[in-house]
Protein backbone atom coordinates (compact mmCIF):
# COMPACT_ATOMS: atom_id res chain seq x y z
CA UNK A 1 -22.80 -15.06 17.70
CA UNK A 2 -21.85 -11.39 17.59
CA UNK A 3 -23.83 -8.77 19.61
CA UNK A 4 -25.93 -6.40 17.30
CA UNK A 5 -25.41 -2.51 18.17
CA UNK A 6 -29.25 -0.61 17.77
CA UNK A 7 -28.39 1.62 14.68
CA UNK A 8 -29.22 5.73 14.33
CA UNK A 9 -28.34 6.36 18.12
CA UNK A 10 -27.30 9.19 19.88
CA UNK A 11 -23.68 7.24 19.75
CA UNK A 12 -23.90 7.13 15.42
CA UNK A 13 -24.35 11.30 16.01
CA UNK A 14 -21.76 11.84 18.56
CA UNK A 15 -18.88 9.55 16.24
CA UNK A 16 -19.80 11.32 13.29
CA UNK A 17 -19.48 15.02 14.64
CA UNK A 18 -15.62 13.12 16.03
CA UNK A 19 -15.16 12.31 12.87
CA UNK A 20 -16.07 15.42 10.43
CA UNK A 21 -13.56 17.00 12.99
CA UNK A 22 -10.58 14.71 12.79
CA UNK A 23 -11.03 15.34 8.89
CA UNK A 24 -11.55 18.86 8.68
CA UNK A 25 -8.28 19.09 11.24
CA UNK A 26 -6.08 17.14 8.98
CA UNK A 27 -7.32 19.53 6.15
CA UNK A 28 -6.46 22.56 7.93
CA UNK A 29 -2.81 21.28 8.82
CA UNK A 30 -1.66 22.62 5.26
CA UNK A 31 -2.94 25.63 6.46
CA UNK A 32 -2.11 26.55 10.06
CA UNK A 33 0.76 23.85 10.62
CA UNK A 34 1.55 22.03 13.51
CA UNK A 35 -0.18 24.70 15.67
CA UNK A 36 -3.33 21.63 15.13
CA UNK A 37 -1.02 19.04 15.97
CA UNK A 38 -2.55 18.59 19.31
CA UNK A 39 -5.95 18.87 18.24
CA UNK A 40 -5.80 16.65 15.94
CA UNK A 41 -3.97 14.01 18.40
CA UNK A 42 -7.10 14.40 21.02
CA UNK A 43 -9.82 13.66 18.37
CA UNK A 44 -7.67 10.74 16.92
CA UNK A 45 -7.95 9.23 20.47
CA UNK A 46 -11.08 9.93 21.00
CA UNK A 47 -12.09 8.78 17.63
CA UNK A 48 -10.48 5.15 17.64
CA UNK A 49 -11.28 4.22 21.45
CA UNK A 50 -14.64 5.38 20.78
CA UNK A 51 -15.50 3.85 17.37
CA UNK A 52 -12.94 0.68 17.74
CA UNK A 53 -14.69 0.27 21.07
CA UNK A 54 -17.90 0.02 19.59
CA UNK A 55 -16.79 -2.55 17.25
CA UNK A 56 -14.32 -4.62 19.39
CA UNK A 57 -15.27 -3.74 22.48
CA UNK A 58 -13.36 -1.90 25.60
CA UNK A 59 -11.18 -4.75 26.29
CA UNK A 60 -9.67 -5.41 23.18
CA UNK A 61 -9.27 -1.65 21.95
CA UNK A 62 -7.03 -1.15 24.92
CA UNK A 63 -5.47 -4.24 24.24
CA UNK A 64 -4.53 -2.97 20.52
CA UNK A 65 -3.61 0.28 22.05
CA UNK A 66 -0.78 -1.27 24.45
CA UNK A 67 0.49 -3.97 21.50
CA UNK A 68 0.95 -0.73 19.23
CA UNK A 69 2.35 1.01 22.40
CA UNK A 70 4.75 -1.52 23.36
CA UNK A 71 5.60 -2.95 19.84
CA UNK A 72 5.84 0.82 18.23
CA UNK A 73 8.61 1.96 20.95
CA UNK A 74 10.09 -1.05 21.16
CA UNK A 75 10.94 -1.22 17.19
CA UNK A 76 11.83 2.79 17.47
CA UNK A 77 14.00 2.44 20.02
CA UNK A 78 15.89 -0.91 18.64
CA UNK A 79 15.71 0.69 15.29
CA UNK A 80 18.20 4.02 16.57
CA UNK A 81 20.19 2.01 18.43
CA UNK A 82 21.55 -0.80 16.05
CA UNK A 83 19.86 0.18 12.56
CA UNK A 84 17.63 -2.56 12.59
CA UNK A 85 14.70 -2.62 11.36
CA UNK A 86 14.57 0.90 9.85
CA UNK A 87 17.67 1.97 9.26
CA UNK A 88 19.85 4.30 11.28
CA UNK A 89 18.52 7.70 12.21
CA UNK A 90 17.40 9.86 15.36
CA UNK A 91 14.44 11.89 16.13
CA UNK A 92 15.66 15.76 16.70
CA UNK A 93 13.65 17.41 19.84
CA UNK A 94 10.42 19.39 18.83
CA UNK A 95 9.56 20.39 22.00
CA UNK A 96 7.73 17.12 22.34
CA UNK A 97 7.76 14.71 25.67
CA UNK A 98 10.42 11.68 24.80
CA UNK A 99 9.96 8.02 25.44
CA UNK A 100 14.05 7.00 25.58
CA UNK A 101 14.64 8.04 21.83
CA UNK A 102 11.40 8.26 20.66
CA UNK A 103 8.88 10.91 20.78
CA UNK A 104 5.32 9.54 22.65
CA UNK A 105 3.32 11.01 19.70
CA UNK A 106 4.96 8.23 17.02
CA UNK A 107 3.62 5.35 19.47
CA UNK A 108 -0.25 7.26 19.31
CA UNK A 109 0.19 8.02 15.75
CA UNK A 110 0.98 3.79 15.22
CA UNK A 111 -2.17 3.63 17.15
CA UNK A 112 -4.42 6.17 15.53
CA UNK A 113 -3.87 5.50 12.00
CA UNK A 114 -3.09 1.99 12.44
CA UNK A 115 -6.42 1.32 13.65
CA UNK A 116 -7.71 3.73 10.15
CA UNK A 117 -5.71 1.33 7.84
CA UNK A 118 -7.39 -1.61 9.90
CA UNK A 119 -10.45 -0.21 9.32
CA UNK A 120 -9.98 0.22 5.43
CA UNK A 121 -8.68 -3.47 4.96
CA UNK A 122 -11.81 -4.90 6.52
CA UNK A 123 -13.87 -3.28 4.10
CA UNK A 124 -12.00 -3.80 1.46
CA UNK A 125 -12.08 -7.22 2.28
CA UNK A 126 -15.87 -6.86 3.13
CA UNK A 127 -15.61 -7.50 6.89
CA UNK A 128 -11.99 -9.13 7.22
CA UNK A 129 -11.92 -8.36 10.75
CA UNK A 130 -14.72 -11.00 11.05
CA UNK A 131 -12.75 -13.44 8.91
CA UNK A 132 -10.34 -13.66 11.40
CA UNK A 133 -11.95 -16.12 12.79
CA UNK A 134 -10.75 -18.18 10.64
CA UNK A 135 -7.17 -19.02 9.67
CA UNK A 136 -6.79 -17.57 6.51
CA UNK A 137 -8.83 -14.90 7.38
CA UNK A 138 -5.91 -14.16 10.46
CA UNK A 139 -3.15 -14.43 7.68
CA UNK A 140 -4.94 -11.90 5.11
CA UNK A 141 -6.67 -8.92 7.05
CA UNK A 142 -2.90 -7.58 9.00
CA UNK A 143 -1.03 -8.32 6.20
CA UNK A 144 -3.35 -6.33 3.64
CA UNK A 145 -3.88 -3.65 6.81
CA UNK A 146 0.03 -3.12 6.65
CA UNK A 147 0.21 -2.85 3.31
CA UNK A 148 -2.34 0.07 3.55
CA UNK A 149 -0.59 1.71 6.83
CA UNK A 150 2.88 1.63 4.47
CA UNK A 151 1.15 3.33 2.00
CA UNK A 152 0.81 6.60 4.14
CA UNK A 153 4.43 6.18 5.47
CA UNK A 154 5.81 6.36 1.66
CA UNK A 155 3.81 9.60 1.46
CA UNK A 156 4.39 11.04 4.78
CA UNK A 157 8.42 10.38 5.49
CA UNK A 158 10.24 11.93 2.98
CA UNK A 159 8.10 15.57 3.83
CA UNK A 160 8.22 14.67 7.68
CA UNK A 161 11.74 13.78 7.23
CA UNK A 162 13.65 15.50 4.57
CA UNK A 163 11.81 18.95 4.61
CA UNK A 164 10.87 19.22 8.19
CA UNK A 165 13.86 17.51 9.62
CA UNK A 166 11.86 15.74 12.56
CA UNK A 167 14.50 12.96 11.94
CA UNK A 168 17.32 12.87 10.61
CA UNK A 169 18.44 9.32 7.91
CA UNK A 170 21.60 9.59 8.84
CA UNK A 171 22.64 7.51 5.43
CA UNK A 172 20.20 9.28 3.70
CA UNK A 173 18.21 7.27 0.89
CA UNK A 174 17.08 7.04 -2.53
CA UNK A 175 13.76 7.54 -2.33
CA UNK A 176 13.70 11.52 -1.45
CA UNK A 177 16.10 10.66 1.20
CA UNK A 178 14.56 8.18 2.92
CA UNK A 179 16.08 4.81 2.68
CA UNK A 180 14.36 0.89 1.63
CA UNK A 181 14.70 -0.62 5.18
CA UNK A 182 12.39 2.09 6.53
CA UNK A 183 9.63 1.12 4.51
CA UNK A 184 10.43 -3.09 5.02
CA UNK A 185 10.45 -2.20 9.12
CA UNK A 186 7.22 -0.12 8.60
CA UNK A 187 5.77 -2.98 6.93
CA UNK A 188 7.52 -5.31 9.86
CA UNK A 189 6.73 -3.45 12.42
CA UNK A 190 2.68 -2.98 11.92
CA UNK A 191 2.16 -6.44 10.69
CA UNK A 192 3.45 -7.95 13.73
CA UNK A 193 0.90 -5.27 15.90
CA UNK A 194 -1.85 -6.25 13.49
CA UNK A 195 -1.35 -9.85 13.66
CA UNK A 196 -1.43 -9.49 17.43
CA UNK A 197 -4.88 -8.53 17.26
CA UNK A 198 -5.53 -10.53 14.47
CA UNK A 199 -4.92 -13.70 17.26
CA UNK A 200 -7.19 -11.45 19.59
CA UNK A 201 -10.17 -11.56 17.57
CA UNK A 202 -9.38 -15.00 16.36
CA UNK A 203 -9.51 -16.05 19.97
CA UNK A 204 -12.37 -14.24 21.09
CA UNK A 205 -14.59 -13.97 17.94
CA UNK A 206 -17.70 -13.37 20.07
CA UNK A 207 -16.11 -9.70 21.05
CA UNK A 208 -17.07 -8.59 18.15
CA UNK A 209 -20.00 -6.31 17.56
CA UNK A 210 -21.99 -6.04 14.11
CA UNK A 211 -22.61 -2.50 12.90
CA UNK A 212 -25.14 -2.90 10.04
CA UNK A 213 -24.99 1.08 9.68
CA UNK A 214 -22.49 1.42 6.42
CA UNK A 215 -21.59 4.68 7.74
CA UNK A 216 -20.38 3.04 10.35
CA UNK A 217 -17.39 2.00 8.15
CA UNK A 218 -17.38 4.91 5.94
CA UNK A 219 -16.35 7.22 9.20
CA UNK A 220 -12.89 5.50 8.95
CA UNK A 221 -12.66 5.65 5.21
CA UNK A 222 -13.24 9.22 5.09
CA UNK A 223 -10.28 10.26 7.53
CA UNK A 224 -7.48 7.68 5.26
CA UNK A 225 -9.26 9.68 2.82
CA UNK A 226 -8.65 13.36 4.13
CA UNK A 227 -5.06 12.57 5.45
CA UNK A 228 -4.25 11.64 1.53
CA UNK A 229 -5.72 14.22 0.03
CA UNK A 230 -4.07 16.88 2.66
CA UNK A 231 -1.10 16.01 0.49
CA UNK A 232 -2.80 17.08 -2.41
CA UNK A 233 -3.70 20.57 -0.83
CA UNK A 234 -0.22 20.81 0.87
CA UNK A 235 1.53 20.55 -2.66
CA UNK A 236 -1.39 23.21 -4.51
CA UNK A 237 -0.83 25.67 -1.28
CA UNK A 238 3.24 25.68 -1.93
CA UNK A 239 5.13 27.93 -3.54
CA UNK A 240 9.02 27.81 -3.18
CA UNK A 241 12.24 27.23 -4.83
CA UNK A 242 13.90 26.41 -2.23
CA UNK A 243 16.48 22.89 -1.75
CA UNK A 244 16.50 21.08 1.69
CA UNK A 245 19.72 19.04 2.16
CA UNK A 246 19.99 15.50 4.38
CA UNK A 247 22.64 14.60 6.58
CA UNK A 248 24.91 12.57 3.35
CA UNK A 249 24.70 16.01 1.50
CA UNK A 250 22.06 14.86 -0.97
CA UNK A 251 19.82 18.07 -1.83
CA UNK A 252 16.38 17.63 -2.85
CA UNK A 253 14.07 20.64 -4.56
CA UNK A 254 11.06 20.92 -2.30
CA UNK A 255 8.43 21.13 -4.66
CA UNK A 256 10.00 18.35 -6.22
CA UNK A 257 9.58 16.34 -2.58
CA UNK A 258 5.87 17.07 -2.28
CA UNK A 259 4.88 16.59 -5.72
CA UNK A 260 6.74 12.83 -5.74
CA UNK A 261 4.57 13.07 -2.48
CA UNK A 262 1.38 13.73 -4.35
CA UNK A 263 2.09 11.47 -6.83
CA UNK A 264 2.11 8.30 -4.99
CA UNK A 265 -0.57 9.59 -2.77
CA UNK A 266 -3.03 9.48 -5.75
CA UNK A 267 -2.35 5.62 -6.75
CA UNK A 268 -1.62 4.08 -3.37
CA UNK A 269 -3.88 5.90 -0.93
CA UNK A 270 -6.56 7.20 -2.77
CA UNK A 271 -6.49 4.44 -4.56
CA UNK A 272 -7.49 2.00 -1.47
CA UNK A 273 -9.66 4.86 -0.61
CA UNK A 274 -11.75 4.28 -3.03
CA UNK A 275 -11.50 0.48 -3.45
CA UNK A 276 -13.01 0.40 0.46
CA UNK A 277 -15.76 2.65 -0.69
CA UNK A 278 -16.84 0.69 -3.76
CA UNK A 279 -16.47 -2.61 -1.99
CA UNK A 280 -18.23 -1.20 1.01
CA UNK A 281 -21.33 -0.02 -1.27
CA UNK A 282 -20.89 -3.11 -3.28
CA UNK A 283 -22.01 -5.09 0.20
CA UNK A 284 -24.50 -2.66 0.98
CA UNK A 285 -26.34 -3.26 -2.25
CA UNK A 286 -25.75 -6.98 -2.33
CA UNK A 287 -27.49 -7.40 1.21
CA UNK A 288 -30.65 -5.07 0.31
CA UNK A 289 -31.08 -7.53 -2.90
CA UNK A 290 -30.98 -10.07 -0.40
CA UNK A 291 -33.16 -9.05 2.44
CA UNK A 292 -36.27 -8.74 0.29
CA UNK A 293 -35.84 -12.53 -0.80
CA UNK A 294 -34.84 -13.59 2.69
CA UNK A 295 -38.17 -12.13 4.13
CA UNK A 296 -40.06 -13.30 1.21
CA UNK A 297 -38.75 -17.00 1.85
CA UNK A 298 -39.92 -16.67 5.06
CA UNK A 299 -43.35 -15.52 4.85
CA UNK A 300 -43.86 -18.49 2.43
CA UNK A 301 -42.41 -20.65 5.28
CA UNK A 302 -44.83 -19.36 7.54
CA UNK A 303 -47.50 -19.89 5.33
CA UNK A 304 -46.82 -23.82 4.73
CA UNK A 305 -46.46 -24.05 8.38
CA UNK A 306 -50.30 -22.58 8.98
């Protein structure tokens, strides 16, 4: 049986105020750039351990945290060494601390937003982290949570990539430079992290908590929601001409970039934004239709028992 969490608690306040900040942070990238970078990194953290340990507990939060950890670099690394899974290309230094080839912020950002895209495919799946427990349930929740962590990487890597040059493709690609494989490893790589905990919670159903509060789930929702529509406000906010050209000697118009950018944000992302949302309201109203004829069963059982 799972452990019920009291509702409207000082906790509900505290992940909420997290939360409104994580969002209005990735809204004011556009504007003040990477100088939030590390902001926005902190809350993340604090965000997922606190929220995902509500949910999942201590135990297995960290244990997500060290799959994603040890499966993220592990993929990187293997990736820029022989090509496999994504494709051949290296990270150039930022000023950011290394792990081997890889910078430690792409392991916390497989974390961070992989546990957001989790989040969003249990809702829209109305609670597939509890199905787990069974074995479809296993199959369906990671594979529709990678599907909605790929989404954001089809947005996010050509602008990351092309335009800001914090890797290089050294083949290039054809989709704005960035080539098929990466998106088939993405897809690779977080499945097999999600499936990991997938078998976590499958194993140890009892771990996890019930949050009857729908904003509860909503918290989540909102920041997949912000980060896509911070695409939105990046391509309104730019004006330039200017052509970026990859490594193979491709050259790309800019505008062009984040506007293909914007594009794909508004029927992949915002789309399963809004699928979550409807779903998770859908829920909400089925149970209050329900709880009325639940008690009301009751009470008439009580009566034939007098």
């Amino acid at each position: 049986m799972n452990t019920k969490t009291p509702s409207g608690s000082r906790a509900d306040v505290g992940l909420w105020i997290v939360a409104i900040l994580t969002g209005a942070t990735v809204l004011l990238q556009p504007i003040v750039g990477q100088a939030s970078s590390l902001v926005l990194i902190l809350l993340g953290l604090i965000f997922v351990f606190w929220h995902g340990g509500r949910r999942y507990g201590a135990i297995n939060i960290i244990m997500l945290f060290v799959i994603t950890e040890l499966v993220g670099n592990a993929m990187e690394n293997l990736s820029i060494a022989s090509g496999f899974p994504f494709g051949h290309y290296h990270y150039t230094h930022s000023g950011t601390p290394f792990l081997f080839q890889v910078p430690i912020t792409i392991g916390i950002a497989y974390f961070a937003y992989g546990y957001v895209a989790w989040c969003v495919a249990s809702a829209i799946l109305e609670q597939g982290d509890e199905r787990t427990a069974t074995i479809g349930g296993m199959i369906v929740q990671p594979i529709t949570a990678a599907f909605i962590m790929v989404m954001w990487d089809i947005v996010m890597d050509p602008i990351s990539s092309t335009v800001g040059h914090q890797w290089i493709w050294e083949n290039g690609g054809g989709f704005n430079g960035v080539p098929l494989t990466n998106y088939l490893g993405w897809f690779l790589t977080v499945w097999i992290i999600f499936q990991a905990f997938a078998i976590i919670l499958h194993l140890r159903p009892q771990t996890i908590r019930q949050q009857q509060v729908t904003g509860f789930w909503v918290m989540p929702i909102i920041m997949y929601g912000t980060t896509a529509l911070s695409y939105l406000e990046s391509y309104l906010l730019l004006h330039t001409h200017q052509t970026v050209t990859n490594a193979v000697g491709q050259t790309f118009s800019v505008t062009g970039i984040y506007q293909s950018a914007t594009t794909v944000m508004l029927f992949t992302m915002l789309f399963a934004t809004y699928l979550s949302l409807v779903t998770l309201l859908k829920s909400r109203t089925r149970a209050h239709r329900i709880a009325p004829v639940i008690g009301a069963d009751q009470e008439q059982n009580d009566r034939l028992s007098v």
